[in-house]
PDB file of N, CA and C in Angstrom:
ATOM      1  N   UNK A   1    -139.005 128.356  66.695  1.00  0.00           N
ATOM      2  CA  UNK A   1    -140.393 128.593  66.308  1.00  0.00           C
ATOM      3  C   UNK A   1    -141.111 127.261  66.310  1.00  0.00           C
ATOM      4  N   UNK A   2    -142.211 127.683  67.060  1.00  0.00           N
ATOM      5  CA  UNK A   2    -142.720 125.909  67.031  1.00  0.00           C
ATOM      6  C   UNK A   2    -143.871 126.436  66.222  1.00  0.00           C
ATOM      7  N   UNK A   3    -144.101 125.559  65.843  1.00  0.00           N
ATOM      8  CA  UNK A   3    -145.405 125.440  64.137  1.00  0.00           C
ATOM      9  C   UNK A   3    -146.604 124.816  64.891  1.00  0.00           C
ATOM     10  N   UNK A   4    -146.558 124.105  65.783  1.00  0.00           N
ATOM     11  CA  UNK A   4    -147.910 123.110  66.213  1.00  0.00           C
ATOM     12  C   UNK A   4    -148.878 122.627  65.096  1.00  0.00           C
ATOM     13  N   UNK A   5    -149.677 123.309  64.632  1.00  0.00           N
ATOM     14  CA  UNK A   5    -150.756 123.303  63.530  1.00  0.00           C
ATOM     15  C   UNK A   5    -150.985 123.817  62.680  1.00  0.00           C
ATOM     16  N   UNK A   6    -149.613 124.609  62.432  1.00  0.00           N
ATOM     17  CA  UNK A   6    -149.707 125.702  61.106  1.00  0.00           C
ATOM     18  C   UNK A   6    -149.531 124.800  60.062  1.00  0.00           C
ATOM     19  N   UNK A   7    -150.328 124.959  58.876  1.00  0.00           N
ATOM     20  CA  UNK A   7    -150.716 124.457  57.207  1.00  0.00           C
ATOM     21  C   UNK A   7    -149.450 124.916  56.193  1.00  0.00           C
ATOM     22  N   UNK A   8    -149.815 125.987  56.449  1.00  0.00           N
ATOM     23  CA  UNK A   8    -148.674 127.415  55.566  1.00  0.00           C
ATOM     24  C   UNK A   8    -147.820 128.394  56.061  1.00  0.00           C
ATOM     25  N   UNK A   9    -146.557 128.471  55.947  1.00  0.00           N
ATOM     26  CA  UNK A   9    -145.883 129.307  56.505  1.00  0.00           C
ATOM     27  C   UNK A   9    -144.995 130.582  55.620  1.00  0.00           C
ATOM     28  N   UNK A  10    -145.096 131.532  55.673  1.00  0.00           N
ATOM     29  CA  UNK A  10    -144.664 132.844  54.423  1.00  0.00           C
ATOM     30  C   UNK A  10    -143.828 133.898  54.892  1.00  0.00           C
ATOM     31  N   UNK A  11    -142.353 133.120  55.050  1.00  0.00           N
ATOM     32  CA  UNK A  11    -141.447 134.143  55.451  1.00  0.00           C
ATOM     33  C   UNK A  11    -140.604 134.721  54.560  1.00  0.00           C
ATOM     34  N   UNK A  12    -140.853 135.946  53.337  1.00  0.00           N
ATOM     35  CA  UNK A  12    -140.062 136.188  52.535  1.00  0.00           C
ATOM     36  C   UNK A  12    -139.544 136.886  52.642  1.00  0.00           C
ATOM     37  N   UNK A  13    -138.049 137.263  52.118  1.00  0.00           N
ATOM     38  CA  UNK A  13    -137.337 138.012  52.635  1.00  0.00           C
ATOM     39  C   UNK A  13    -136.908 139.038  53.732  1.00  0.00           C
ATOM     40  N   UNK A  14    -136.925 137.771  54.729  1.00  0.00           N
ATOM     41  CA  UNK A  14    -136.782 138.488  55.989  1.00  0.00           C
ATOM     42  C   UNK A  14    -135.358 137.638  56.037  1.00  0.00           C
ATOM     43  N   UNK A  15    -135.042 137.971  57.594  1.00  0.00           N
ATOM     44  CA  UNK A  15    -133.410 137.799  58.226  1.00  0.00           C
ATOM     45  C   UNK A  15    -134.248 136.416  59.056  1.00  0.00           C
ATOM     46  N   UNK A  16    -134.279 135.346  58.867  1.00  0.00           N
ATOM     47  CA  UNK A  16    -134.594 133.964  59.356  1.00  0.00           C
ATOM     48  C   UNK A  16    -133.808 133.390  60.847  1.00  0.00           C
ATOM     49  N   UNK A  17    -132.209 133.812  60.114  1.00  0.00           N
ATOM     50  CA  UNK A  17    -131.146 133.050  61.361  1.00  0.00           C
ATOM     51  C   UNK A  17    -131.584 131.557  60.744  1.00  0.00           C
ATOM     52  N   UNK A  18    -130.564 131.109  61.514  1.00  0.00           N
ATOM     53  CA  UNK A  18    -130.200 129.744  61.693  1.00  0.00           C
ATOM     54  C   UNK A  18    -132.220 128.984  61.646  1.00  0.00           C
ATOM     55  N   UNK A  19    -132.108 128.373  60.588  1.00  0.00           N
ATOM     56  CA  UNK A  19    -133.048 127.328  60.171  1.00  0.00           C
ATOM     57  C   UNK A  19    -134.040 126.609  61.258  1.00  0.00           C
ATOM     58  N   UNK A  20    -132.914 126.106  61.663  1.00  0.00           N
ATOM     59  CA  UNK A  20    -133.392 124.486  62.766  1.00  0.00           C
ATOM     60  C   UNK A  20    -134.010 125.227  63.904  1.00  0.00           C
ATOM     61  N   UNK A  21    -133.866 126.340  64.056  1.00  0.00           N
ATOM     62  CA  UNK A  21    -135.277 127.223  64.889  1.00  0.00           C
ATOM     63  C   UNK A  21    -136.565 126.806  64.482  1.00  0.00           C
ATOM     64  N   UNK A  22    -136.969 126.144  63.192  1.00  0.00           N
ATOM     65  CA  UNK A  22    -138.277 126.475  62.729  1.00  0.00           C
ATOM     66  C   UNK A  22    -138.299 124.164  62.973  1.00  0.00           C
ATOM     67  N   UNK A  23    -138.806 123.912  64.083  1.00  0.00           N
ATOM     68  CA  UNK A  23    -138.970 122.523  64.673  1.00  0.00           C
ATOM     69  C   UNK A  23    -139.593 121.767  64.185  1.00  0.00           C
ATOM     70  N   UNK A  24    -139.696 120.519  64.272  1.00  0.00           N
ATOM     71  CA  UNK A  24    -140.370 119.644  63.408  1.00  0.00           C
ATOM     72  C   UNK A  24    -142.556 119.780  63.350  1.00  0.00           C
ATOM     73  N   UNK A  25    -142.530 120.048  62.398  1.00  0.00           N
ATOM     74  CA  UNK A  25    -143.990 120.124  61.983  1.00  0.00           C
ATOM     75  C   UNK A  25    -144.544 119.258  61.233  1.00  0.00           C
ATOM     76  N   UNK A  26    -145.694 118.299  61.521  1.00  0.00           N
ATOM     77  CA  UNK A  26    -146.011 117.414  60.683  1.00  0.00           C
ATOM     78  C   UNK A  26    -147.331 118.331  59.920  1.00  0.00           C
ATOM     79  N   UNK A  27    -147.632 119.182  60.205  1.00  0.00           N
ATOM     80  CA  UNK A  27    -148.733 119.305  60.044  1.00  0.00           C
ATOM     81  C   UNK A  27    -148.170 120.790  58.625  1.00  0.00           C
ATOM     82  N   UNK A  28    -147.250 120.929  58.659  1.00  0.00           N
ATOM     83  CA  UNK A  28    -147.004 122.064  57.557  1.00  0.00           C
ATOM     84  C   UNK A  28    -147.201 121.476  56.461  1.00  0.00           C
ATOM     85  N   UNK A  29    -147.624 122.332  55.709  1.00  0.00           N
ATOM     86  CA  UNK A  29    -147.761 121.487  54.054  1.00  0.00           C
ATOM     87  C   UNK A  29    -147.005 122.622  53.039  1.00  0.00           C
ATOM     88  N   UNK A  30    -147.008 123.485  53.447  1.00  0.00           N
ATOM     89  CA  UNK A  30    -146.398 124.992  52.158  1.00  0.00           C
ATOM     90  C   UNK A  30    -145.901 126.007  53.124  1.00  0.00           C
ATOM     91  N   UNK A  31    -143.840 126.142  52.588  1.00  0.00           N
ATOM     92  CA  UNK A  31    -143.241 126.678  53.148  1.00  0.00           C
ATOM     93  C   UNK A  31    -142.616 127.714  52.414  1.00  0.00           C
ATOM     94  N   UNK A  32    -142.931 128.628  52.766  1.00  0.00           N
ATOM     95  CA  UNK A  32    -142.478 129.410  51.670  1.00  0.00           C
ATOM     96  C   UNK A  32    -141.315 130.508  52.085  1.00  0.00           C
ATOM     97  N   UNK A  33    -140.010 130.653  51.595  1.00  0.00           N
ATOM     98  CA  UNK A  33    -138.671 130.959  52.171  1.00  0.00           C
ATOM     99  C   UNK A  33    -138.171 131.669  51.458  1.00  0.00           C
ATOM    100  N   UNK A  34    -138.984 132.597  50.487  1.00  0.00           N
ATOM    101  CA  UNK A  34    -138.107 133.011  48.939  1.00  0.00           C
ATOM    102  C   UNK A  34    -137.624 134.345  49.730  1.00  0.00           C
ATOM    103  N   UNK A  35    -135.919 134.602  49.277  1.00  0.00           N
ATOM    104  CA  UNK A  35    -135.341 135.674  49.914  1.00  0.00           C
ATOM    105  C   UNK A  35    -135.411 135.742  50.864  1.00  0.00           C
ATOM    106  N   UNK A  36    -135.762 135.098  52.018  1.00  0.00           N
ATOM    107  CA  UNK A  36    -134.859 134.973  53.230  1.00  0.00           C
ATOM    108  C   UNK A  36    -133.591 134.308  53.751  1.00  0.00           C
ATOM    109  N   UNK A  37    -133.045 135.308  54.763  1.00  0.00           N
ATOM    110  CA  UNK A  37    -131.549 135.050  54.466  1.00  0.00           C
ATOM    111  C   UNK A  37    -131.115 133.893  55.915  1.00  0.00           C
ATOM    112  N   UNK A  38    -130.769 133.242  56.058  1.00  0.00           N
ATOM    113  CA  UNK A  38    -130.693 132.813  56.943  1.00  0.00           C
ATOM    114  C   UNK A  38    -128.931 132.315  58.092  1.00  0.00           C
ATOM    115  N   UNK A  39    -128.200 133.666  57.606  1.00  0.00           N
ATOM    116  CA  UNK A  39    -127.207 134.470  57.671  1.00  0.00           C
ATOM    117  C   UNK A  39    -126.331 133.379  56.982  1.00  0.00           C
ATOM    118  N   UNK A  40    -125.291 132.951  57.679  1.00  0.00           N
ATOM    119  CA  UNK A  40    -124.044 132.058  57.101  1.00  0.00           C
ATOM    120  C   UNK A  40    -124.227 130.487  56.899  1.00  0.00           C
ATOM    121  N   UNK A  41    -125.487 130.168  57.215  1.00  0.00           N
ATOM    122  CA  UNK A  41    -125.794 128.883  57.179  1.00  0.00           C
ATOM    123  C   UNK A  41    -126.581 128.602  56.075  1.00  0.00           C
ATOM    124  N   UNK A  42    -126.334 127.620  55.123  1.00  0.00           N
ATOM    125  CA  UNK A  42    -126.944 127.356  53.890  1.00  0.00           C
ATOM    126  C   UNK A  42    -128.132 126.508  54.118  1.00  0.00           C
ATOM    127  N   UNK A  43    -129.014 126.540  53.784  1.00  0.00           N
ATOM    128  CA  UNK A  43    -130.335 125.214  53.695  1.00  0.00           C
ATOM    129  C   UNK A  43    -130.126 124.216  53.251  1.00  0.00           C
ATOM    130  N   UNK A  44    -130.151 122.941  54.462  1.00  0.00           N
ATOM    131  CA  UNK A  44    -129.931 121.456  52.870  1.00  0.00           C
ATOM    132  C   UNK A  44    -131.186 121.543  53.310  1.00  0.00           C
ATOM    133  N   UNK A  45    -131.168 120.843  52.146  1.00  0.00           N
ATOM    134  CA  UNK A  45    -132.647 120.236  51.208  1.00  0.00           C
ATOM    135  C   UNK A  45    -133.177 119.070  52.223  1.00  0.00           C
ATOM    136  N   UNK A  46    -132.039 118.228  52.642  1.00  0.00           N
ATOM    137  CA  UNK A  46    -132.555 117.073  53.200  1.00  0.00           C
ATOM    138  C   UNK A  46    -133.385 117.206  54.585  1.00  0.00           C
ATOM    139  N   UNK A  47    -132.272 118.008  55.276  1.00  0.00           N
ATOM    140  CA  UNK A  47    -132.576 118.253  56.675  1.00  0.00           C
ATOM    141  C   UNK A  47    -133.838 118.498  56.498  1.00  0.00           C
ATOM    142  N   UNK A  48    -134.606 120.144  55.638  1.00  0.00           N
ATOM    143  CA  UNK A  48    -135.853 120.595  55.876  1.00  0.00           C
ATOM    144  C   UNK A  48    -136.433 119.914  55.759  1.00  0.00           C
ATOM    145  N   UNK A  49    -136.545 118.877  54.259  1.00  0.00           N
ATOM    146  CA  UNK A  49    -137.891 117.851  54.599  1.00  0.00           C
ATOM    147  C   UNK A  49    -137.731 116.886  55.392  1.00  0.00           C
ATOM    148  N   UNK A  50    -136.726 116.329  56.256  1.00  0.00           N
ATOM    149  CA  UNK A  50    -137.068 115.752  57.126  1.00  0.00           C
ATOM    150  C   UNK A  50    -137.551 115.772  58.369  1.00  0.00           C
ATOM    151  N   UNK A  51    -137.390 117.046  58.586  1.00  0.00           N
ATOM    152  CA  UNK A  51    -137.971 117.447  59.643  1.00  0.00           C
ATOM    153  C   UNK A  51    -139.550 118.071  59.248  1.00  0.00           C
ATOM    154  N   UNK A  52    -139.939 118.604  58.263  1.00  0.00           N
ATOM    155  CA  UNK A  52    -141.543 118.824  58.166  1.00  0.00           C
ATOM    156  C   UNK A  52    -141.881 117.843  56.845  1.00  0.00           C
ATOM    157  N   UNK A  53    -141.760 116.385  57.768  1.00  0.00           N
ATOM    158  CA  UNK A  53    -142.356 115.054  56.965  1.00  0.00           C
ATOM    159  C   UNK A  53    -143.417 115.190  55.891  1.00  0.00           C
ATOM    160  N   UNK A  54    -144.315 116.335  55.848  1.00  0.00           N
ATOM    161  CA  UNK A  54    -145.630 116.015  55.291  1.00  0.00           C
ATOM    162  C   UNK A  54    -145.710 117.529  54.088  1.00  0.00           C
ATOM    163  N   UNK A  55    -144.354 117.997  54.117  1.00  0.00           N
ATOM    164  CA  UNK A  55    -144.357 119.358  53.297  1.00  0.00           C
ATOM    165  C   UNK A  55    -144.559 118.798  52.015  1.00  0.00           C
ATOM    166  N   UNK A  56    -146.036 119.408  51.228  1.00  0.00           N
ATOM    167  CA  UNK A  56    -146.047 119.339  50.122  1.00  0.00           C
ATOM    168  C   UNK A  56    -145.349 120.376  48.800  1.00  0.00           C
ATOM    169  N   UNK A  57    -145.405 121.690  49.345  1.00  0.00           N
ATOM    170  CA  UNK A  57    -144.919 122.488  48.512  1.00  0.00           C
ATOM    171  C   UNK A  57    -144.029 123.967  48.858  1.00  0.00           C
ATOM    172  N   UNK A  58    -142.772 123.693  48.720  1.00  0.00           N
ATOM    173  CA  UNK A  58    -141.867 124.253  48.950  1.00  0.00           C
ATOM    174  C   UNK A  58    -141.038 125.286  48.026  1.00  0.00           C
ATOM    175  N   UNK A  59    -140.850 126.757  48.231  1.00  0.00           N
ATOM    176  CA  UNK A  59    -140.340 127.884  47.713  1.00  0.00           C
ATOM    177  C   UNK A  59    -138.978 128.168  48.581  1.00  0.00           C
ATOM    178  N   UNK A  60    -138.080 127.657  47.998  1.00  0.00           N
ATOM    179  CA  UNK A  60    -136.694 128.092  48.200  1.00  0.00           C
ATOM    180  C   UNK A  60    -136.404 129.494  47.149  1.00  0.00           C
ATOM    181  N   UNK A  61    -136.658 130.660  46.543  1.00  0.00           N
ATOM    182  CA  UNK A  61    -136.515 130.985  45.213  1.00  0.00           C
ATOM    183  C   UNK A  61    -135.008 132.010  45.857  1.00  0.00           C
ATOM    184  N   UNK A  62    -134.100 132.488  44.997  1.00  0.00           N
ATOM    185  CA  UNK A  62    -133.463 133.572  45.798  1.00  0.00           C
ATOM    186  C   UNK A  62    -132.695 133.511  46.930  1.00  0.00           C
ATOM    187  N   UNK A  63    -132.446 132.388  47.228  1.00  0.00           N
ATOM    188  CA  UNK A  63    -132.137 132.001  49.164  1.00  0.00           C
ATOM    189  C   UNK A  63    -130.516 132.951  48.886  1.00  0.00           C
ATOM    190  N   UNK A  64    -130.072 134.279  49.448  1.00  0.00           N
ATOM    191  CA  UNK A  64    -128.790 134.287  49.491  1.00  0.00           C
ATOM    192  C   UNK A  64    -127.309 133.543  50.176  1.00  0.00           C
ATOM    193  N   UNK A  65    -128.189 132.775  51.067  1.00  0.00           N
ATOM    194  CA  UNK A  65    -127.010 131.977  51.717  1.00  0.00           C
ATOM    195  C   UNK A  65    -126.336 130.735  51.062  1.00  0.00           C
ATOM    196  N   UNK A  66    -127.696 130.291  50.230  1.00  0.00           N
ATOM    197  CA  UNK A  66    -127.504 129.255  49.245  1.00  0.00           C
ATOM    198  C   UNK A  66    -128.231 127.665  49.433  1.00  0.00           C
ATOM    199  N   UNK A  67    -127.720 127.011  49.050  1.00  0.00           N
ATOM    200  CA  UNK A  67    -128.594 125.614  49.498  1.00  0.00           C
ATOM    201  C   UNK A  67    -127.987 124.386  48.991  1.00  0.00           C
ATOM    202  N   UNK A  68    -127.889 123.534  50.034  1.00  0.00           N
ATOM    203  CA  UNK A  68    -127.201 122.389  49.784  1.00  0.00           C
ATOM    204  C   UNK A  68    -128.233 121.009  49.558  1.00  0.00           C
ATOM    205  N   UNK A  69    -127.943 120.514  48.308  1.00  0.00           N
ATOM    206  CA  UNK A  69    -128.943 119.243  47.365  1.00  0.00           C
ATOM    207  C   UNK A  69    -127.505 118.553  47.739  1.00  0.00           C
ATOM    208  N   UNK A  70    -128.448 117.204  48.750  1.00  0.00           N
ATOM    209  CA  UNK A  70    -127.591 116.271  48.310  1.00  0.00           C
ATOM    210  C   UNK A  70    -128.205 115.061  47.288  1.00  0.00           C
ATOM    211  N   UNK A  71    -127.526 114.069  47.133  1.00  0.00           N
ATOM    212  CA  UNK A  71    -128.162 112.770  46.453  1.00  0.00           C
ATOM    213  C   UNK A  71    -129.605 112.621  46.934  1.00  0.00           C
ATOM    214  N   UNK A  72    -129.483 112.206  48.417  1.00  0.00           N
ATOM    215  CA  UNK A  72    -130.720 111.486  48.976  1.00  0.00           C
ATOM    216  C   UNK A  72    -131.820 112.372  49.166  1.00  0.00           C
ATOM    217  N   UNK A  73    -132.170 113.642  49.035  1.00  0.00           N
ATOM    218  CA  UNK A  73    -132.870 115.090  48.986  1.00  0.00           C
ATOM    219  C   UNK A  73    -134.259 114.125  48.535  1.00  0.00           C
ATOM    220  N   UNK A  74    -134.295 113.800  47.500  1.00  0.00           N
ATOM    221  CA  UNK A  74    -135.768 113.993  46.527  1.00  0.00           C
ATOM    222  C   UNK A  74    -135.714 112.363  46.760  1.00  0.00           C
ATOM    223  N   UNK A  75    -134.342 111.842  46.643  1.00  0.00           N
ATOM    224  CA  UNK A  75    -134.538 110.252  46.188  1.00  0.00           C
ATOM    225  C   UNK A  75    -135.411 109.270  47.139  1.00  0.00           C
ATOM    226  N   UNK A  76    -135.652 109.719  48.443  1.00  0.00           N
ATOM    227  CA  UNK A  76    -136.267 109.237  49.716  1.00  0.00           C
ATOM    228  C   UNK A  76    -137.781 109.342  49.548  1.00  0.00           C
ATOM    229  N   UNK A  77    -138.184 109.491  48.320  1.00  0.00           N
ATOM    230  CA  UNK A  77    -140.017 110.222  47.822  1.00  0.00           C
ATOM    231  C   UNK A  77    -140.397 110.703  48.612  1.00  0.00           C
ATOM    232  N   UNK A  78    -140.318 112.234  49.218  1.00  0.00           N
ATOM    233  CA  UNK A  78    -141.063 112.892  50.464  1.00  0.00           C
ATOM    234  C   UNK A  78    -142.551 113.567  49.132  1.00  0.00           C
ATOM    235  N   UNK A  79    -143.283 113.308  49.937  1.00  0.00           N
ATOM    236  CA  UNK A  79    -144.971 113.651  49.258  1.00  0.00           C
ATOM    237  C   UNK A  79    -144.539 115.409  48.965  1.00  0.00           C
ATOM    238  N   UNK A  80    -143.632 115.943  48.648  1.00  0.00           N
ATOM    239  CA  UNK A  80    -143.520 117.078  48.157  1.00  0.00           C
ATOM    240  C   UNK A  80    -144.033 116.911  46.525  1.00  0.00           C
ATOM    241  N   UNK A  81    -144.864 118.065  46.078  1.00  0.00           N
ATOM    242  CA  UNK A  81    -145.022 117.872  44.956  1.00  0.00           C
ATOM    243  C   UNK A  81    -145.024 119.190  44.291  1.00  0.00           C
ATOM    244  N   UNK A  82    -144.609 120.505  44.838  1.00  0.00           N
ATOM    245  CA  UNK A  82    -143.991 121.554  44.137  1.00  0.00           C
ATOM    246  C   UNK A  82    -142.935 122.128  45.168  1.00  0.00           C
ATOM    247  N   UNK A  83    -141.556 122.067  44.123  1.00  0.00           N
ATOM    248  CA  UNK A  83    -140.436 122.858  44.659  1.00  0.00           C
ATOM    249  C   UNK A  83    -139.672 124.016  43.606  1.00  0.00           C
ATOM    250  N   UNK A  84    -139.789 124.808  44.111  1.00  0.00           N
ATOM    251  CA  UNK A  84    -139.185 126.242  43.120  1.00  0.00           C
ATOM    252  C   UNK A  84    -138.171 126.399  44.021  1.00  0.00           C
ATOM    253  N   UNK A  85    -136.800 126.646  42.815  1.00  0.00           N
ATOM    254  CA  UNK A  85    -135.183 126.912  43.233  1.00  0.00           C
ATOM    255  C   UNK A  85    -134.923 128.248  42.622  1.00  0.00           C
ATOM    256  N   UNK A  86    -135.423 128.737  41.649  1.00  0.00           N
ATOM    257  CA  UNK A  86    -135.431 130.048  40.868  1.00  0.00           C
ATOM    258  C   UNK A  86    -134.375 130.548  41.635  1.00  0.00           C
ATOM    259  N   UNK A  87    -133.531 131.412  40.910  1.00  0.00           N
ATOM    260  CA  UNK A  87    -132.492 132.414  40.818  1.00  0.00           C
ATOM    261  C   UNK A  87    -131.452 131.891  42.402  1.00  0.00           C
ATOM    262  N   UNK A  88    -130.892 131.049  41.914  1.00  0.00           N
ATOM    263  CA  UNK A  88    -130.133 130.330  43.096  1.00  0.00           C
ATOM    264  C   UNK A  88    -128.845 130.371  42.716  1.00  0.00           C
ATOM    265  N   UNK A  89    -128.542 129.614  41.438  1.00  0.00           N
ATOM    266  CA  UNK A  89    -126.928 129.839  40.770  1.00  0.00           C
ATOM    267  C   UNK A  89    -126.810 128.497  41.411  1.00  0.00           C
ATOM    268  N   UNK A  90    -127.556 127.512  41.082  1.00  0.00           N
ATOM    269  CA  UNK A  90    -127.575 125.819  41.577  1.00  0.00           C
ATOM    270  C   UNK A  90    -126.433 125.590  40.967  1.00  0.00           C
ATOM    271  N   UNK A  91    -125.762 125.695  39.888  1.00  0.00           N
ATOM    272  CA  UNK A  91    -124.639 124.944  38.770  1.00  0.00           C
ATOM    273  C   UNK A  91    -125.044 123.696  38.129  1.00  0.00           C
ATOM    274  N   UNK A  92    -124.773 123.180  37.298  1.00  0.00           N
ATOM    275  CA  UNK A  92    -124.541 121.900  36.505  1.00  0.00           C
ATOM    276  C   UNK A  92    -124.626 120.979  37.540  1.00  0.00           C
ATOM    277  N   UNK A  93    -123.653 120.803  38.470  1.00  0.00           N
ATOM    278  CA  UNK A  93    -122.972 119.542  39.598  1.00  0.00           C
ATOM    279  C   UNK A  93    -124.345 119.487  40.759  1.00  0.00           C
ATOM    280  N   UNK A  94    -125.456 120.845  40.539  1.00  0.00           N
ATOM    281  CA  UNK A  94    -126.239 120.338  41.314  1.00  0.00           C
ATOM    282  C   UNK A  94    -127.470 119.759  40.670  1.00  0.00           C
ATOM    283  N   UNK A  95    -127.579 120.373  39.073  1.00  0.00           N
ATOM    284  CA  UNK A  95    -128.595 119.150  38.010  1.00  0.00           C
ATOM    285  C   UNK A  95    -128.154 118.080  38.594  1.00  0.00           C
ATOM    286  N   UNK A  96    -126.873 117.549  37.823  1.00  0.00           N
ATOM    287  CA  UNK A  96    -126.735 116.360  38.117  1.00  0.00           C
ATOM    288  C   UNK A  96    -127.463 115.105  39.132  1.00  0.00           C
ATOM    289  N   UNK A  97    -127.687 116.088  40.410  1.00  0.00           N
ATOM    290  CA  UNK A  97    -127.830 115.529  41.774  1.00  0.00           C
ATOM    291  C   UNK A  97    -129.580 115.529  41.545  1.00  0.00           C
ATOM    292  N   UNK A  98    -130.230 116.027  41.159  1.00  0.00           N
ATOM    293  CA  UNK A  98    -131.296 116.698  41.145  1.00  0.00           C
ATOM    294  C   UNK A  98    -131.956 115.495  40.326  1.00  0.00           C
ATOM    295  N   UNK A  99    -130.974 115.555  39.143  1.00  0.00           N
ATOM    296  CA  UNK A  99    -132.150 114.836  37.808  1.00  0.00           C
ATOM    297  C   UNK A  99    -131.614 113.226  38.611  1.00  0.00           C
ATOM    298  N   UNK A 100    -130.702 112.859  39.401  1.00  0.00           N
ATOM    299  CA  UNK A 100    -130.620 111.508  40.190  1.00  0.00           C
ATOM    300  C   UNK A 100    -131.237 111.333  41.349  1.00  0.00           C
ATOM    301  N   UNK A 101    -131.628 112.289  41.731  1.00  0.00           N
ATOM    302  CA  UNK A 101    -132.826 111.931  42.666  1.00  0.00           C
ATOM    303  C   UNK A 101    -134.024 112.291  41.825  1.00  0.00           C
ATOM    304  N   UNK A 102    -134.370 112.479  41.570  1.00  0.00           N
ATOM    305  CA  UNK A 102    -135.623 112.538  40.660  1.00  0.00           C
ATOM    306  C   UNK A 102    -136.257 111.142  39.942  1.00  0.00           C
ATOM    307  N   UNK A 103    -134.737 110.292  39.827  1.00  0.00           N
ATOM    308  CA  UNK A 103    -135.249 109.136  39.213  1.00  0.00           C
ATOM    309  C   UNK A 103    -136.116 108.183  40.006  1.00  0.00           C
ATOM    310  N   UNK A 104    -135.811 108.311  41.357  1.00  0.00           N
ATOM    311  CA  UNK A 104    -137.064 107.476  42.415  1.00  0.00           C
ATOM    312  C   UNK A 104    -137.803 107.958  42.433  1.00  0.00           C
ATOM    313  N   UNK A 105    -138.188 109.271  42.410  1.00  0.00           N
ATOM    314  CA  UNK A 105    -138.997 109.927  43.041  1.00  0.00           C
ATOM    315  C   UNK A 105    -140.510 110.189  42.527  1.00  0.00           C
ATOM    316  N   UNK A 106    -141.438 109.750  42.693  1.00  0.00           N
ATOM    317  CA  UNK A 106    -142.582 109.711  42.267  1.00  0.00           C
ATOM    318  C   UNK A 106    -143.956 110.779  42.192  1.00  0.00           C
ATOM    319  N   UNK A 107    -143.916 111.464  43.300  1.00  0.00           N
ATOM    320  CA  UNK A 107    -144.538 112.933  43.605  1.00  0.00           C
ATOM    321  C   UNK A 107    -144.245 113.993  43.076  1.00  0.00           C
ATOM    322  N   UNK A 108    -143.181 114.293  42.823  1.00  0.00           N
ATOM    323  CA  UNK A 108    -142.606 115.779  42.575  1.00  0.00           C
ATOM    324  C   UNK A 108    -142.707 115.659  41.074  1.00  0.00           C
TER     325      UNK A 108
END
């Protein structure tokens, strides 16, 4: 899926497939992904914002495949400044990761 000039994007609970279909967009600012499944492949955190550099506000809520936070996710300050994880089953071990990237991080 190429984005070219799309602002906002609102795919909820649909069947997505594999992620890295949706190509680098500078121009997206609000992605919204709650309950879509994106079969056996989990979402990292990192990959998506690096590839849509300029995403300000991001809805992961529900993802059934799940989602992978690493360290460097938030700690890199991407101009994101709302992210909802709601009903994920993150665990403890992924606070951890979360409230340590958070400590650079200035936007969010």
């Amino acid at each position: 899926l190429k984005l070219g000039f799309l602002r906002e994007l609102s795919v909820t609970h649909n069947f997505i497939g594999h992620l890295p279909t949706i190509s680098t967009s500078s121009c997206l600012r609000k992605l919204n992904l709650t309950g879509s499944d994106t079969g056996n492949a989990s979402i990292c955190l990192s990959t998506l914002l690096s590839s849509c550099p300029n995403l300000q506000d991001l809805f992961l809520n529900n993802m059934p495949s799940g989602i992978i936070i690493t360290n460097d996710c938030l700690g890199c300050n991407p101009p994101l400044q709302l992210l909802e994880l709601k009903s994920n089953h993150l665990g403890d071990d992924v606070g951890t990761v979360l409230a340590a990237s958070l400590g650079t991080n200035t936007n969010l």
